[in-house]
N, C-alpha and C. Protein backbone atom coordinates (compact mmCIF):
# COMPACT_ATOMS: atom_id res chain seq x y z
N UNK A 1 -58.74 17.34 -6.72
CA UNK A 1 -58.82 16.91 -8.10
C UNK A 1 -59.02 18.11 -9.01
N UNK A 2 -58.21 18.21 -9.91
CA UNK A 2 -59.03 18.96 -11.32
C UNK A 2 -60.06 18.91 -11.85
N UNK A 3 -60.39 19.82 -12.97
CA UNK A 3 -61.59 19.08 -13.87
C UNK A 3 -61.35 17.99 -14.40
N UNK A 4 -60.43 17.93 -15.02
CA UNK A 4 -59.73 16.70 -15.88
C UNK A 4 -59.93 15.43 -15.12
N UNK A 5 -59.65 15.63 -13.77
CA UNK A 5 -59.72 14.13 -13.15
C UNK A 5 -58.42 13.81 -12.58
N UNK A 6 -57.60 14.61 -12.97
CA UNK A 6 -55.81 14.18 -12.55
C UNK A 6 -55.67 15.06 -11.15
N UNK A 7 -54.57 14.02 -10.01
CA UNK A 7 -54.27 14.82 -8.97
C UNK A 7 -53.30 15.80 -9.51
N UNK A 8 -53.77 16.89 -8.45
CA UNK A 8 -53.07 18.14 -8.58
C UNK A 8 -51.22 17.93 -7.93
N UNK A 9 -50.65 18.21 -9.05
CA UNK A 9 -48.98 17.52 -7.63
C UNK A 9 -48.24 18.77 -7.64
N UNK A 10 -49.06 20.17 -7.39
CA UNK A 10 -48.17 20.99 -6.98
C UNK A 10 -48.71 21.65 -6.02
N UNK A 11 -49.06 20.60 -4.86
CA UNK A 11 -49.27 20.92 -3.54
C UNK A 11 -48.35 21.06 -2.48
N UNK A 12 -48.68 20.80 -0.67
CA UNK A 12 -47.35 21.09 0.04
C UNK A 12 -46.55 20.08 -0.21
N UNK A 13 -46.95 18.52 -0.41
CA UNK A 13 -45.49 17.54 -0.05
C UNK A 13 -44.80 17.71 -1.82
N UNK A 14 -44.88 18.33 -2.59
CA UNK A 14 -44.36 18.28 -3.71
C UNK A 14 -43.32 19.90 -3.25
N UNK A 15 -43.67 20.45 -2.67
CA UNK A 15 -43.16 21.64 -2.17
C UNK A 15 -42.31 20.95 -0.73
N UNK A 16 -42.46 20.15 -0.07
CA UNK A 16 -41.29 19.85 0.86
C UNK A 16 -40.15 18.92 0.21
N UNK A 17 -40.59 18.50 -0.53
CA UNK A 17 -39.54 17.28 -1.38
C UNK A 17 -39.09 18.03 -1.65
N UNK A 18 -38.84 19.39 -2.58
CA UNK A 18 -38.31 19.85 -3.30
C UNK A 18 -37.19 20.59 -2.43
N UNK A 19 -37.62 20.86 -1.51
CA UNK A 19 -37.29 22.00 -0.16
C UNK A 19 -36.29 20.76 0.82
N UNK A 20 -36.70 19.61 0.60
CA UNK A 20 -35.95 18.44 1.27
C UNK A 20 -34.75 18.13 0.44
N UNK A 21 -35.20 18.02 -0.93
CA UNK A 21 -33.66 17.79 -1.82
C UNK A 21 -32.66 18.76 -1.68
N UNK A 22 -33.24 19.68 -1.89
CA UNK A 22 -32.59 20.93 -2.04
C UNK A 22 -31.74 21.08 -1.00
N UNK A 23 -32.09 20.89 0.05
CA UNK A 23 -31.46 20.67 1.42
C UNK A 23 -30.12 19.74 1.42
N UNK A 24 -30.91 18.57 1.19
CA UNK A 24 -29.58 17.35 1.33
C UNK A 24 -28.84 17.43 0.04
N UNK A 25 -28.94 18.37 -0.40
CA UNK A 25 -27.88 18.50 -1.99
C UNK A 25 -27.14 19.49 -1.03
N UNK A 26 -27.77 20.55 -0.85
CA UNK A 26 -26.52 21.28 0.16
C UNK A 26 -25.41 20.36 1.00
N UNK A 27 -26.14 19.81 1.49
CA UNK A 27 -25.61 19.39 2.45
C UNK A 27 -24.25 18.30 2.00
N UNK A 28 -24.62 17.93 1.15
CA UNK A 28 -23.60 16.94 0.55
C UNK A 28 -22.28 17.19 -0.14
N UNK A 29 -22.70 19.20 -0.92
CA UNK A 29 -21.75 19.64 -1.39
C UNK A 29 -20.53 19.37 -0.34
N UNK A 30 -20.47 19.88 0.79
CA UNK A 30 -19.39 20.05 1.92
C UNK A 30 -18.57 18.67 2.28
N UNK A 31 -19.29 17.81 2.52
CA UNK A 31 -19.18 16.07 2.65
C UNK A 31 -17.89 15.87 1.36
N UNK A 32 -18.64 16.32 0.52
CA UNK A 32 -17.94 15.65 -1.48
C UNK A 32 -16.69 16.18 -0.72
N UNK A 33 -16.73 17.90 -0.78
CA UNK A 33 -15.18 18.68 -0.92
C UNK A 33 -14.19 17.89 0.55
N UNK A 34 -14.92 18.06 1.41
CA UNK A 34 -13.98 16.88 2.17
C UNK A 34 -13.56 15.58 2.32
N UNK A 35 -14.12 15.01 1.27
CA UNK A 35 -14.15 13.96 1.38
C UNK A 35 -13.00 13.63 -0.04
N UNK A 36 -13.09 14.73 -0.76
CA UNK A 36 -12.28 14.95 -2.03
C UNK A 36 -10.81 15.11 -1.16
N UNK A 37 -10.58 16.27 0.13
CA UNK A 37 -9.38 16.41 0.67
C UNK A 37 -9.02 15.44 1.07
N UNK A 38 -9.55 14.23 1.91
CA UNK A 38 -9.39 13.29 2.90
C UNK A 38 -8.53 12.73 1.55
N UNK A 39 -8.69 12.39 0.41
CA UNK A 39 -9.02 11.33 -0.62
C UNK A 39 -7.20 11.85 -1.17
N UNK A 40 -7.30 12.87 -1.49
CA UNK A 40 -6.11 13.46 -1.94
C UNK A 40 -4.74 13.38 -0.81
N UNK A 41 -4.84 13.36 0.28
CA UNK A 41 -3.36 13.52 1.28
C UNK A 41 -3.22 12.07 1.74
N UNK A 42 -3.59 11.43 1.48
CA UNK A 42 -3.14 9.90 1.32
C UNK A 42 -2.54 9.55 0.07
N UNK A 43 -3.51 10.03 -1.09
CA UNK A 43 -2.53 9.73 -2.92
C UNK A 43 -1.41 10.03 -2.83
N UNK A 44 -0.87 11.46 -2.12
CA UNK A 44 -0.07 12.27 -2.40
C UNK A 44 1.35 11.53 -1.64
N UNK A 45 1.05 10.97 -0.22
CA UNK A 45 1.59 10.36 0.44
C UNK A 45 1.76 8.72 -0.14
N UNK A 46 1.41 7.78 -0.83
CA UNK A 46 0.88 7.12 -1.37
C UNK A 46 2.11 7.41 -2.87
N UNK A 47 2.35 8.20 -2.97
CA UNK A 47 2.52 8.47 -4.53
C UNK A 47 4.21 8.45 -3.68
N UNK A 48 5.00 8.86 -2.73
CA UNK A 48 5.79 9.29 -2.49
C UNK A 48 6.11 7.62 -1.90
N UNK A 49 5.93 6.95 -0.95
CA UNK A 49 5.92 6.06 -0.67
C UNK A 49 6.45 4.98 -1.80
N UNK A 50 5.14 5.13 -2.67
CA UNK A 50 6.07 4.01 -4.20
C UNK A 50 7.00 4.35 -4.45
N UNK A 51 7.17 6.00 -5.26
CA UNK A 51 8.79 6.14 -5.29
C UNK A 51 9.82 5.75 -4.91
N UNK A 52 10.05 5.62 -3.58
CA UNK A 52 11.20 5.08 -2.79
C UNK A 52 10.45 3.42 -3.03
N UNK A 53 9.70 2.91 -2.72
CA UNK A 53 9.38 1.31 -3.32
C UNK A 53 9.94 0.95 -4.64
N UNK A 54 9.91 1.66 -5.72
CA UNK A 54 10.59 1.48 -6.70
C UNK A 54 12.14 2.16 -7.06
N UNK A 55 12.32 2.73 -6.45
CA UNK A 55 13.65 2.93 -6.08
C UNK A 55 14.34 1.72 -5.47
N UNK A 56 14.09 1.08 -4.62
CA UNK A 56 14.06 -0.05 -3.62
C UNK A 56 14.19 -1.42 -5.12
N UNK A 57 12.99 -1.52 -5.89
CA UNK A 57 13.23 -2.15 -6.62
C UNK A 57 14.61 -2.22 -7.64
N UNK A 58 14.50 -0.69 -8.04
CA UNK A 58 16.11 -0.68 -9.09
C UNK A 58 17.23 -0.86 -8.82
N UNK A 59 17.23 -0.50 -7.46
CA UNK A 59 18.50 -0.78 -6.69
C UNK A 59 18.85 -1.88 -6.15
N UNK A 60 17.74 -3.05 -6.31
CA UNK A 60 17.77 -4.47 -6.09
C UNK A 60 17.99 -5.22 -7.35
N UNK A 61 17.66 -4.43 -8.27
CA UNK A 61 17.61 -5.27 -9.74
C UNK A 61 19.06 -4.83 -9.69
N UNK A 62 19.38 -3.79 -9.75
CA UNK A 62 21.05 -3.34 -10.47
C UNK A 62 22.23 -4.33 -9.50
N UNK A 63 21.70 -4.76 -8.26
CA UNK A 63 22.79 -5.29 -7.45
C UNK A 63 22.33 -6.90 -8.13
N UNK A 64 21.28 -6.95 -8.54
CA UNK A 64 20.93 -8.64 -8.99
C UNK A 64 21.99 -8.68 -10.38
N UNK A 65 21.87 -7.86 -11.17
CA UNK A 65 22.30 -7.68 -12.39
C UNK A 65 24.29 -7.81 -12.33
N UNK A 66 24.71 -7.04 -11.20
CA UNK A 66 26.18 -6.77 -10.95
C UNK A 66 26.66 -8.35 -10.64
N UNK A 67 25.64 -9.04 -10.12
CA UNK A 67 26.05 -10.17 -9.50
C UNK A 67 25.36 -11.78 -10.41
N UNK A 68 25.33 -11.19 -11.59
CA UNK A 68 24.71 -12.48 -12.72
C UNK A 68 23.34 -12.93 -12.68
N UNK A 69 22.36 -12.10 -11.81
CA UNK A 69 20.91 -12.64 -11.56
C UNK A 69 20.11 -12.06 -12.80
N UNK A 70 19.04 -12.16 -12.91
CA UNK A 70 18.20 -11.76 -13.59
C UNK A 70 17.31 -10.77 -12.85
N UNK A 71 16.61 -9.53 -13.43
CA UNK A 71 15.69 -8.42 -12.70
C UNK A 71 14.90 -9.87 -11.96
N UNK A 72 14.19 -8.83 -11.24
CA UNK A 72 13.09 -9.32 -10.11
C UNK A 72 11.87 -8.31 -11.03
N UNK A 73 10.49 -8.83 -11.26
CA UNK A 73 9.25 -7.51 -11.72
C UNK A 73 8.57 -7.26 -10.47
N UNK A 74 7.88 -6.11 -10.18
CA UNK A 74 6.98 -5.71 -9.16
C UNK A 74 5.59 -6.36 -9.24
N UNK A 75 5.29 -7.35 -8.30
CA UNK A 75 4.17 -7.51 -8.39
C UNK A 75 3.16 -7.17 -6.79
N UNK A 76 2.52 -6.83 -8.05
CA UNK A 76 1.40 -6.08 -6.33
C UNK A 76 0.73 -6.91 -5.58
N UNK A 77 0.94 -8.09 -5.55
CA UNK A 77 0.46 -8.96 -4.63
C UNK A 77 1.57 -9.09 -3.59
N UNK A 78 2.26 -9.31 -3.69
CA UNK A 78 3.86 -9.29 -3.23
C UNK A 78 3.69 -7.93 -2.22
N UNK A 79 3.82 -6.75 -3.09
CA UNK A 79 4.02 -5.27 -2.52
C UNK A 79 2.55 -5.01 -1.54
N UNK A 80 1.26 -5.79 -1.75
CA UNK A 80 0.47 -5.46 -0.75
C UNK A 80 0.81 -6.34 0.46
N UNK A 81 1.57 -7.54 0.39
CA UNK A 81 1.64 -8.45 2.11
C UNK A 81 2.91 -7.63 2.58
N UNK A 82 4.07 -6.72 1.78
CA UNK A 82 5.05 -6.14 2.20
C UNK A 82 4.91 -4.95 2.78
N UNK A 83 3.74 -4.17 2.06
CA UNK A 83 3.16 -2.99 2.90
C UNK A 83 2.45 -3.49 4.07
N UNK A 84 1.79 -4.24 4.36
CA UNK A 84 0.80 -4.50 5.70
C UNK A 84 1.46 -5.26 6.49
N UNK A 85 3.21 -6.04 6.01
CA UNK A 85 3.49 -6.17 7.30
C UNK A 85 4.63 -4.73 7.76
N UNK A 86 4.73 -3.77 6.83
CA UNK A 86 5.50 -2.78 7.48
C UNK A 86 4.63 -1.67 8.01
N UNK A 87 3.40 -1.86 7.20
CA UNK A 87 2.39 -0.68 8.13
C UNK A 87 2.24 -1.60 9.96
N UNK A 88 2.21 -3.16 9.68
CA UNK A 88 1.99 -3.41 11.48
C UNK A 88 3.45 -3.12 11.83
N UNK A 89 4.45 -2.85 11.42
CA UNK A 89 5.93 -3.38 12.36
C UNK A 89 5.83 -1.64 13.02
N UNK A 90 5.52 -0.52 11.89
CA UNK A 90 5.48 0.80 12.08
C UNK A 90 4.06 1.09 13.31
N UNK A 91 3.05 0.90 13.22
CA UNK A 91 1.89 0.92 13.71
C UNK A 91 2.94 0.39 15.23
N UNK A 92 2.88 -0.92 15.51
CA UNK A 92 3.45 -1.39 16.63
C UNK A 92 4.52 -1.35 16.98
N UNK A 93 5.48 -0.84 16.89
CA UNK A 93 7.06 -0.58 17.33
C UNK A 93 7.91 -2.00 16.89
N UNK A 94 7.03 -2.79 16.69
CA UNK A 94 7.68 -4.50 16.77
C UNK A 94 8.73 -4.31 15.20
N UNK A 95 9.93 -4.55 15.69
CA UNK A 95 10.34 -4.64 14.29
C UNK A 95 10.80 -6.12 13.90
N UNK A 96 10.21 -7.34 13.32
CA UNK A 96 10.64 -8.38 13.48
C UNK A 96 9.89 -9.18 12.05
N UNK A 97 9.92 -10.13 11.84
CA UNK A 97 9.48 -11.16 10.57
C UNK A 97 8.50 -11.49 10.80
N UNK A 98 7.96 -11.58 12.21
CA UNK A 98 7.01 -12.32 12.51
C UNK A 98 5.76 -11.07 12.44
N UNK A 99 4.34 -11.10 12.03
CA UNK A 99 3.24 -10.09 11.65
C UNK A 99 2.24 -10.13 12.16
N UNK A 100 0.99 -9.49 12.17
CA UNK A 100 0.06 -9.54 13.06
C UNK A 100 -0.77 -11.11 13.00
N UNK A 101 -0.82 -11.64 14.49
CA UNK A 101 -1.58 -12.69 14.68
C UNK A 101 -0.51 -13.77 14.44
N UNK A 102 1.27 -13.18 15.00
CA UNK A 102 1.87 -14.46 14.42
C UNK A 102 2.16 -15.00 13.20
N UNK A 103 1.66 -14.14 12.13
CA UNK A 103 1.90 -14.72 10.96
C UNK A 103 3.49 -14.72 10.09
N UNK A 104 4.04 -15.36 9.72
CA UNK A 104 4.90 -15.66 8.54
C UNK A 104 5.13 -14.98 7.65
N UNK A 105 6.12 -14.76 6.91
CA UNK A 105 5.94 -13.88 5.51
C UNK A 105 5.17 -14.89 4.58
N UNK A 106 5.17 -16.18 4.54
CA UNK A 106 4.88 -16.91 3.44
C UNK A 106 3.45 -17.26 3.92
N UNK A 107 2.68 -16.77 4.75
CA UNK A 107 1.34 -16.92 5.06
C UNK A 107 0.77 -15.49 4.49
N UNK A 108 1.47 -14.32 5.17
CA UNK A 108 1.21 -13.10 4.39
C UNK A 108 1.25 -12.90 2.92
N UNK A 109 2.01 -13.48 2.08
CA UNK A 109 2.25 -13.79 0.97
C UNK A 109 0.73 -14.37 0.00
N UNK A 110 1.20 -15.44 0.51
CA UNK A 110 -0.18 -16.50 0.12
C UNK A 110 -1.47 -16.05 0.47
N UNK A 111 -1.77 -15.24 1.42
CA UNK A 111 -2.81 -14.04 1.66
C UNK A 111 -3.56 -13.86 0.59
N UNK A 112 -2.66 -12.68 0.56
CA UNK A 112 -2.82 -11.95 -0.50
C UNK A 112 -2.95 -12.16 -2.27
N UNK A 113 -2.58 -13.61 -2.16
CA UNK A 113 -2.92 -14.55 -3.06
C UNK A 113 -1.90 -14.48 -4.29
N UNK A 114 -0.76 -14.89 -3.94
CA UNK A 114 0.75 -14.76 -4.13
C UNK A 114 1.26 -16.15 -3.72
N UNK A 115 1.62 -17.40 -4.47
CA UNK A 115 0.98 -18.48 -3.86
C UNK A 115 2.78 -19.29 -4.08
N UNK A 116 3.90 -18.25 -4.82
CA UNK A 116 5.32 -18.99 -4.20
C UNK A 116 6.33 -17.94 -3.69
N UNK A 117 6.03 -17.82 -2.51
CA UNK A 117 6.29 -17.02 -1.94
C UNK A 117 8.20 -17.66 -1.70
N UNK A 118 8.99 -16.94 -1.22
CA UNK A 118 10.50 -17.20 -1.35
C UNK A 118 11.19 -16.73 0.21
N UNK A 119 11.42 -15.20 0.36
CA UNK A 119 11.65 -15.03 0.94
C UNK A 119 11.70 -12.95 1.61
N UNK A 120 12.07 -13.12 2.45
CA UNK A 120 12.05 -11.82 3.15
C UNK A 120 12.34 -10.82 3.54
N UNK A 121 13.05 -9.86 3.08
CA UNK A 121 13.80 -8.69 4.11
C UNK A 121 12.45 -8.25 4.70
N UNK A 122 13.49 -7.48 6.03
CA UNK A 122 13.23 -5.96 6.67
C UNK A 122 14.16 -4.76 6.85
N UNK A 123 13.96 -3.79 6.94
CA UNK A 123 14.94 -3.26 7.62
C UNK A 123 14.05 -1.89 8.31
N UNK A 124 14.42 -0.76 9.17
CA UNK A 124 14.34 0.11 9.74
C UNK A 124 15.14 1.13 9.89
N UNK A 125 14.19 2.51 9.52
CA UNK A 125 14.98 3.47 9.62
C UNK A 125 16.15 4.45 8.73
N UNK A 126 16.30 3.61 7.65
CA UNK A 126 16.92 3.86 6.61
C UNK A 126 16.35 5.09 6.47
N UNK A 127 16.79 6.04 5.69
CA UNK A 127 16.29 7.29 5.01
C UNK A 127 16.13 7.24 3.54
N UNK A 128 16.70 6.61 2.56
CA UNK A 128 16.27 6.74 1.20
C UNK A 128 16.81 5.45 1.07
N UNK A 129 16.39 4.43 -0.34
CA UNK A 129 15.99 3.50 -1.08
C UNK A 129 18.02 3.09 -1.21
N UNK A 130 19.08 3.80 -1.27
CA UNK A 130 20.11 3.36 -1.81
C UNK A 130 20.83 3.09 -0.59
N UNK A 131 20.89 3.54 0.58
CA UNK A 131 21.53 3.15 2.28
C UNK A 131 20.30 2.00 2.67
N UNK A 132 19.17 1.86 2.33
CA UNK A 132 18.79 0.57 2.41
C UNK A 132 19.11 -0.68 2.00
N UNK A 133 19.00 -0.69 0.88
CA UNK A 133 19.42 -1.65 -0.04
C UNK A 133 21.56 -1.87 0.45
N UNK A 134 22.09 -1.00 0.30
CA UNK A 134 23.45 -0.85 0.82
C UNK A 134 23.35 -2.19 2.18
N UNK A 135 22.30 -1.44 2.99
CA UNK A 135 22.60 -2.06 4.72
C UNK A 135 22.13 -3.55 4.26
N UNK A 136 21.26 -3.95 3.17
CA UNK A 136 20.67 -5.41 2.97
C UNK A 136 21.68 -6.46 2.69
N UNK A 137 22.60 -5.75 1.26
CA UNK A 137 23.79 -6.12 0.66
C UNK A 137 24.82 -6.38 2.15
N UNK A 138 24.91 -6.01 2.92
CA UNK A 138 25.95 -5.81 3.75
C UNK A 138 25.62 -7.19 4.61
N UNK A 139 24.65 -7.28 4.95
CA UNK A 139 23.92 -8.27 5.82
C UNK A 139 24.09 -9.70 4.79
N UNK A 140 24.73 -11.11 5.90
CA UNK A 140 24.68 -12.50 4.76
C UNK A 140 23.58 -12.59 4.16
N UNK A 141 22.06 -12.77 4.77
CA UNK A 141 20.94 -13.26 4.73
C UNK A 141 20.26 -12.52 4.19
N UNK A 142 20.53 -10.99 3.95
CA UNK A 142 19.71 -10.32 3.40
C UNK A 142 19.99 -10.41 2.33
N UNK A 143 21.64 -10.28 2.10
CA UNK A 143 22.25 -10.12 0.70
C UNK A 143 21.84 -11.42 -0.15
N UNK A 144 21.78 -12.91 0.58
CA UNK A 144 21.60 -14.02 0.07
C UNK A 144 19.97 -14.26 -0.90
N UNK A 145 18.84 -13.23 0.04
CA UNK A 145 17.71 -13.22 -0.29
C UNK A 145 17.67 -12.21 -1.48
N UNK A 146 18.60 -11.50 -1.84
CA UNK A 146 18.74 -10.21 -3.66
C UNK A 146 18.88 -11.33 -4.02
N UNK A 147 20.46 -11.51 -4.00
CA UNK A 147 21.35 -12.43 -5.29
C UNK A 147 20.52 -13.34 -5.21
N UNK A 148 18.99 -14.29 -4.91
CA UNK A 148 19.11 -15.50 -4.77
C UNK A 148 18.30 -15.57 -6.70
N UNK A 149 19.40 -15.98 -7.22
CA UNK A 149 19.11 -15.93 -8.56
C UNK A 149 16.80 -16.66 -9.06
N UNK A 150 16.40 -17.54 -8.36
CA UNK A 150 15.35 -18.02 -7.87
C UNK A 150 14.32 -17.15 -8.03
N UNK A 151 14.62 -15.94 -7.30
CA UNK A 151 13.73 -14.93 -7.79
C UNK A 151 13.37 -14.42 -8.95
N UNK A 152 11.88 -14.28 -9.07
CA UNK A 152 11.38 -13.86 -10.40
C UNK A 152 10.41 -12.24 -10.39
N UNK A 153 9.96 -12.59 -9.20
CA UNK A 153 9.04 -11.20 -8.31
C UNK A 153 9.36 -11.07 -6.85
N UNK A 154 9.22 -9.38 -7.25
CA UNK A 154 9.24 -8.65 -5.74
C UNK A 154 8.16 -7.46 -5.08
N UNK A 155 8.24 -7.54 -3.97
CA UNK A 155 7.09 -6.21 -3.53
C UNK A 155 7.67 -5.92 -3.01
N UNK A 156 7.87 -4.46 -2.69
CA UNK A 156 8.22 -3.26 -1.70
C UNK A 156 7.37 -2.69 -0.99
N UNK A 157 7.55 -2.96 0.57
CA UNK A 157 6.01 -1.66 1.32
C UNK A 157 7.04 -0.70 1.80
N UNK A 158 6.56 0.55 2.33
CA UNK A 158 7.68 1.39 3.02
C UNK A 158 6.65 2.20 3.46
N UNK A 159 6.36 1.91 5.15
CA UNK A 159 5.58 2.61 6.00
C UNK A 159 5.94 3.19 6.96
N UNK A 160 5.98 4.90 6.99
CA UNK A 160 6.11 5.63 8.18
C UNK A 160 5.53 5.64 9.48
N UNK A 161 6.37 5.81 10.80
CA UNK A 161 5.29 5.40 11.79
C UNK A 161 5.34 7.10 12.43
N UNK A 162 4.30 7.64 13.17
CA UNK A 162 4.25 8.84 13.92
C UNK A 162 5.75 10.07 13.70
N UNK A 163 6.15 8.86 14.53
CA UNK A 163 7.70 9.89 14.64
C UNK A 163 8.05 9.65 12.89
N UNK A 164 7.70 9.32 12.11
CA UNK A 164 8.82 8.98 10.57
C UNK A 164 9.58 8.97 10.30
N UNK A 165 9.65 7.91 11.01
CA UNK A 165 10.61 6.73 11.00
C UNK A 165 10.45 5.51 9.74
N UNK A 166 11.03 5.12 8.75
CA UNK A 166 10.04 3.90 8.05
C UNK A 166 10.57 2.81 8.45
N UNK A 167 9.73 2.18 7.84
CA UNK A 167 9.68 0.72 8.00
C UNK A 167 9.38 -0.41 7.00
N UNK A 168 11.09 -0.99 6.41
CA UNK A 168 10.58 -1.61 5.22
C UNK A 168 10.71 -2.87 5.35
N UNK A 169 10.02 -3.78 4.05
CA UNK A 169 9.53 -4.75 3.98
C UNK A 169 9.77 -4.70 2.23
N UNK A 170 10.77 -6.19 1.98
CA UNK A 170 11.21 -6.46 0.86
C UNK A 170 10.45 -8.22 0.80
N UNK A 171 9.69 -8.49 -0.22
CA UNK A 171 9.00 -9.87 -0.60
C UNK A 171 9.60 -10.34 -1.37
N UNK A 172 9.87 -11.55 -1.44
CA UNK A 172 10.47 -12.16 -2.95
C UNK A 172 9.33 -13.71 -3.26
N UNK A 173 9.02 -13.52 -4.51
CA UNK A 173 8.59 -14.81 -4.60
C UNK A 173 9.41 -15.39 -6.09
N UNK A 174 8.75 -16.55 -6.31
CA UNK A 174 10.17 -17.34 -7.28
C UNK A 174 8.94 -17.64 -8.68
N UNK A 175 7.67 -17.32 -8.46
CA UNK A 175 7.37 -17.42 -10.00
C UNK A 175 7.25 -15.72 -10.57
């Protein structure tokens, strides 16, 4: 105690706290900056990915447009059940409609809380957004699922697997 009557607080545990912060502030600097890198080579990858997704889109609108439809808009409910079923088709070699646990596109859809869901491409392997769309057009069922005038929204996923290779996934829903 002082004279005053007040505890003294610049004793040892006011001297280890300080010596303790000081510490775990270090320590955290290193954590942040990696955690800043981790954070950045996914955006970057991430940022490149949409590109060709919206590429994917214009080149679906311009073939909707050649053929009397109306655009399709991007909606990200759409583009998140189209990315997660092309991150599983890439992840698992499976290239097929059907998604993890058996699911549907129109269960994946509705997921994600996207609730008129329409219909589906895939494709594999393509290299850029305009020989995709090309190989869709070429196909009855794929081509039937652009032109299907019905459509109002679309999502694009486009997920690389190890070897990079992609793997896409076209959503259509009708509101």
């Amino acid at each position: 105690m002082t004279p005053t009557g007040s505890v003294n607080r610049k004793g040892p545990a006011t001297v280890l706290s300080t010596t303790t912060r000081r510490l775990a502030l270090l320590a955290l600097v290193p954590a942040m900056l990696l955690g800043s890198l981790m954070i950045a080579t996914p955006a970057s990858a991430a940022t490149a990915t949409t590109t060709l997704e919206s590429q994917i889109v214009g080149y679906t609108n311009w073939q909707r447009k050649a053929h009397g439809c109306g655009p399709v808009r991007l909606d990200n409910r759409l583009a998140l059940a189209a990315r997660g079923h092309s991150y599983h088709m890439a992840r698992t070699g499976r290239f097929s409609h059907t998604g993890f646990g058996g699911s549907s596109f129109g269960y994946r859809i509705t997921y994600k809380g996207y609730t008129a869901p329409l219909s589906e491409n895939i494709a594999w392997g393509y290299r850029d957004a305009a020989t995709t769309v090309r190989a869709w057009m070429a196909s009855p069922g794929h081509r039937r699922n652009i032109l299907n005038c019905k459509a109002k929204a679309v999502g694009v996923g486009v997920v690389y697997n190890t070897r990079g290779q992609a793997y896409y996934t076209q959503d259509f829903g009708w509101r």
